[in-house]
C-alpha atoms as a PDB file:
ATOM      1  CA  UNK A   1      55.636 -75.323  20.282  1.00  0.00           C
ATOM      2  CA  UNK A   2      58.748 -76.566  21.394  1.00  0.00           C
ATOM      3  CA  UNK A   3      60.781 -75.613  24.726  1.00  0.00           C
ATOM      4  CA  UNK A   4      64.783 -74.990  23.888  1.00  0.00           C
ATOM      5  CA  UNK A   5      67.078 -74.263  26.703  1.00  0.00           C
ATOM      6  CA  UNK A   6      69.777 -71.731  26.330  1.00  0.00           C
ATOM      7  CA  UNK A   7      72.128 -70.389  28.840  1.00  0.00           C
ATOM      8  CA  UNK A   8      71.919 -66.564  30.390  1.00  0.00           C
ATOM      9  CA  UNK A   9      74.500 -65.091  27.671  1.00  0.00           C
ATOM     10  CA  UNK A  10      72.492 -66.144  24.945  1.00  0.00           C
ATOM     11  CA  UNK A  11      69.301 -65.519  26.117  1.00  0.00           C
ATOM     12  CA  UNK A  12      70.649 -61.735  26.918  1.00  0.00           C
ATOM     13  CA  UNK A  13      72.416 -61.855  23.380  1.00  0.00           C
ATOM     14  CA  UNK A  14      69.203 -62.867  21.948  1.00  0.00           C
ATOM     15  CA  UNK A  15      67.405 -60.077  23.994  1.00  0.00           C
ATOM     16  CA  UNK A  16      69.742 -57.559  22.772  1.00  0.00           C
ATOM     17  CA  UNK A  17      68.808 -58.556  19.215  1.00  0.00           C
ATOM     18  CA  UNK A  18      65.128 -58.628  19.403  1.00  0.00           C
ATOM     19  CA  UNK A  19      65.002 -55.333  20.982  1.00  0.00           C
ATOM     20  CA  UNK A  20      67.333 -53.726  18.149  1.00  0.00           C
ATOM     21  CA  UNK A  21      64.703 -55.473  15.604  1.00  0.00           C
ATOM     22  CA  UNK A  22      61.984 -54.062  17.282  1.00  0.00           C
ATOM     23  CA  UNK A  23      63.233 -50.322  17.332  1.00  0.00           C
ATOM     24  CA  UNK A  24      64.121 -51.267  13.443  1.00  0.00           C
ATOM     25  CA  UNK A  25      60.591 -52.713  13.008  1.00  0.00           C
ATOM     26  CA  UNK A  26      58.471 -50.880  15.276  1.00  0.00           C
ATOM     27  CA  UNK A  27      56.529 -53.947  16.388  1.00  0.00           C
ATOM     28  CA  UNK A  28      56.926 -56.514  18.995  1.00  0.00           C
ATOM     29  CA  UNK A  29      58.959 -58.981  18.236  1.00  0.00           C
ATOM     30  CA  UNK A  30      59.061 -62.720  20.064  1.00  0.00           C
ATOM     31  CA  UNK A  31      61.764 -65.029  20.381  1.00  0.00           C
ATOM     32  CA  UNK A  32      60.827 -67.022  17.779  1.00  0.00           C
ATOM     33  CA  UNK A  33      60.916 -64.180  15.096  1.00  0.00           C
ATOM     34  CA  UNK A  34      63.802 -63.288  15.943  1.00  0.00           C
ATOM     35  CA  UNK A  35      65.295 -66.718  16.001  1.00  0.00           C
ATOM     36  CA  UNK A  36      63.992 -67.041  12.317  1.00  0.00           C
ATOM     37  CA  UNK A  37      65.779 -63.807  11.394  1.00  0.00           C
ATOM     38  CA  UNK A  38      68.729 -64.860  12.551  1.00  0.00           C
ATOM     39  CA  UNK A  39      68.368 -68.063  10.594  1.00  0.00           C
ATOM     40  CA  UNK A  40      67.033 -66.602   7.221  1.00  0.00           C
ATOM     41  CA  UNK A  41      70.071 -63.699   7.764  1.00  0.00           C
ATOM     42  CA  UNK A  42      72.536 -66.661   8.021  1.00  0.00           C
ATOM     43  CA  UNK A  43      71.123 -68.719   5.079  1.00  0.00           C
ATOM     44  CA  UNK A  44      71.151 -65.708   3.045  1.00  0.00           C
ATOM     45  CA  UNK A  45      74.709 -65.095   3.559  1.00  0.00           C
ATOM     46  CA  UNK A  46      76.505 -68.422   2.264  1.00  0.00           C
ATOM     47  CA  UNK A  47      76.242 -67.175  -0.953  1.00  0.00           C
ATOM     48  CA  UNK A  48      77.972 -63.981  -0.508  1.00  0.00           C
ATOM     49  CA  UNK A  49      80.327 -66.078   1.672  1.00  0.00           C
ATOM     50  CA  UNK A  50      80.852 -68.890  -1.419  1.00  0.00           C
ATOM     51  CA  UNK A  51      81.840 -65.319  -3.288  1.00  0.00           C
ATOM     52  CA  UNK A  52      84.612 -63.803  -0.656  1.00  0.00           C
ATOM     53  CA  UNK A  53      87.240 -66.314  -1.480  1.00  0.00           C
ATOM     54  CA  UNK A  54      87.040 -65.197  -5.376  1.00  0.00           C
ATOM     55  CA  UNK A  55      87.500 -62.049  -4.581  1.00  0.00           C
ATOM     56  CA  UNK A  56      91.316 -62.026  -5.099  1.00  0.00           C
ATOM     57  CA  UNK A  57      91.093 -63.696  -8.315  1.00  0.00           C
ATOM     58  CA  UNK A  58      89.524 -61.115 -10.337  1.00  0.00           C
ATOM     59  CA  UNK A  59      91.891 -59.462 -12.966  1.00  0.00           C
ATOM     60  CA  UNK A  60      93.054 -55.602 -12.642  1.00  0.00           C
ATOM     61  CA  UNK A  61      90.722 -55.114 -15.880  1.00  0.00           C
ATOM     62  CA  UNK A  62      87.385 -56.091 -14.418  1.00  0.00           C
ATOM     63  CA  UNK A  63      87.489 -53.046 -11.949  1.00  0.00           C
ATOM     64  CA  UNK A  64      84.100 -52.772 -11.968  1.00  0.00           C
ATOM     65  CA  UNK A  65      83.668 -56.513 -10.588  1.00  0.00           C
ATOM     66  CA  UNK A  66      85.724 -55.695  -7.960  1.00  0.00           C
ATOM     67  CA  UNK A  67      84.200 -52.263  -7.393  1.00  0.00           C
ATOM     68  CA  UNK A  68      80.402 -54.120  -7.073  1.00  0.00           C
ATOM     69  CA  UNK A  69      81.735 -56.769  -4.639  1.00  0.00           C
ATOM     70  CA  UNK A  70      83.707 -54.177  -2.125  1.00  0.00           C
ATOM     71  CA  UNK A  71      80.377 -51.948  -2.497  1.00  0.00           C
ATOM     72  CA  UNK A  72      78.604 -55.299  -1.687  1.00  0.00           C
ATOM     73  CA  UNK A  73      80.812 -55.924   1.328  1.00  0.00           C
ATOM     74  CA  UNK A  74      80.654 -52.762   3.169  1.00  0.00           C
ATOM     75  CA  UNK A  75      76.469 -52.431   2.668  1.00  0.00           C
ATOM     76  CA  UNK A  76      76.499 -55.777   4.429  1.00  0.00           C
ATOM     77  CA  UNK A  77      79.234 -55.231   6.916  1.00  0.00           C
ATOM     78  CA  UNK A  78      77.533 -51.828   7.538  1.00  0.00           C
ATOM     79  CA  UNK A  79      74.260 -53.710   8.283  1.00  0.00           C
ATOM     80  CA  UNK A  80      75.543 -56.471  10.218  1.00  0.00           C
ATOM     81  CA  UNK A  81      77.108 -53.520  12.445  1.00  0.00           C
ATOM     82  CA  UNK A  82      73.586 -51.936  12.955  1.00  0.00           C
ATOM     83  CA  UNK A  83      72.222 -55.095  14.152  1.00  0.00           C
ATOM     84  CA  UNK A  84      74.347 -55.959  16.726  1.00  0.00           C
ATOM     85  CA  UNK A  85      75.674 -52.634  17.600  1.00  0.00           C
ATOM     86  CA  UNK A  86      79.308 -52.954  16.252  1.00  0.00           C
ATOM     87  CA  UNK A  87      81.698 -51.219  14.518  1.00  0.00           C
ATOM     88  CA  UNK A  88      82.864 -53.772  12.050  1.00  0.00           C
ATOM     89  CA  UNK A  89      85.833 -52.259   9.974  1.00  0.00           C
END
């Protein structure tokens, strides 16, 4: 085990999100598992992120392309919002 300091904010930010995974869970959750989350949730995203900048590129005929990535988009944006509590439109 390791000791890490962090300041007040983060440690209530960081509060805020293990509770929220433990209501999603139903289980206790510790500091560490939710410090994993947060880095597997991260890691996991680059390659949707790699992906955004494309998006503009694809041609008016590959609608369905474009359809997949805005449905792809929204699920996460949707989920991200459910973690943390936010809107994000």
């Amino acid at each position: 085990m390791t000791t890490i300091q962090i300041d007040e904010e983060t440690k209530r930010r960081l509060l805020e999100i293990s509770g929220l995974l433990q209501i999603q869970l139903k289980k206790n959750i510790t500091f560490n598992e939710t410090i994993k989350y947060l880095i597997d949730n991260l890691e996991g995203q680059k390659g949707l992120q790699d992906l955004i900048p494309l998006f503009g590129f694809l041609k008016a005929e590959n609608q369905e392309a474009r359809r997949l990535l805005t449905e792809l988009r929204t699920k996460e944006e949707e989920r991200l919002g459910r973690l943390t509590g936010k809107s994000r439109s």
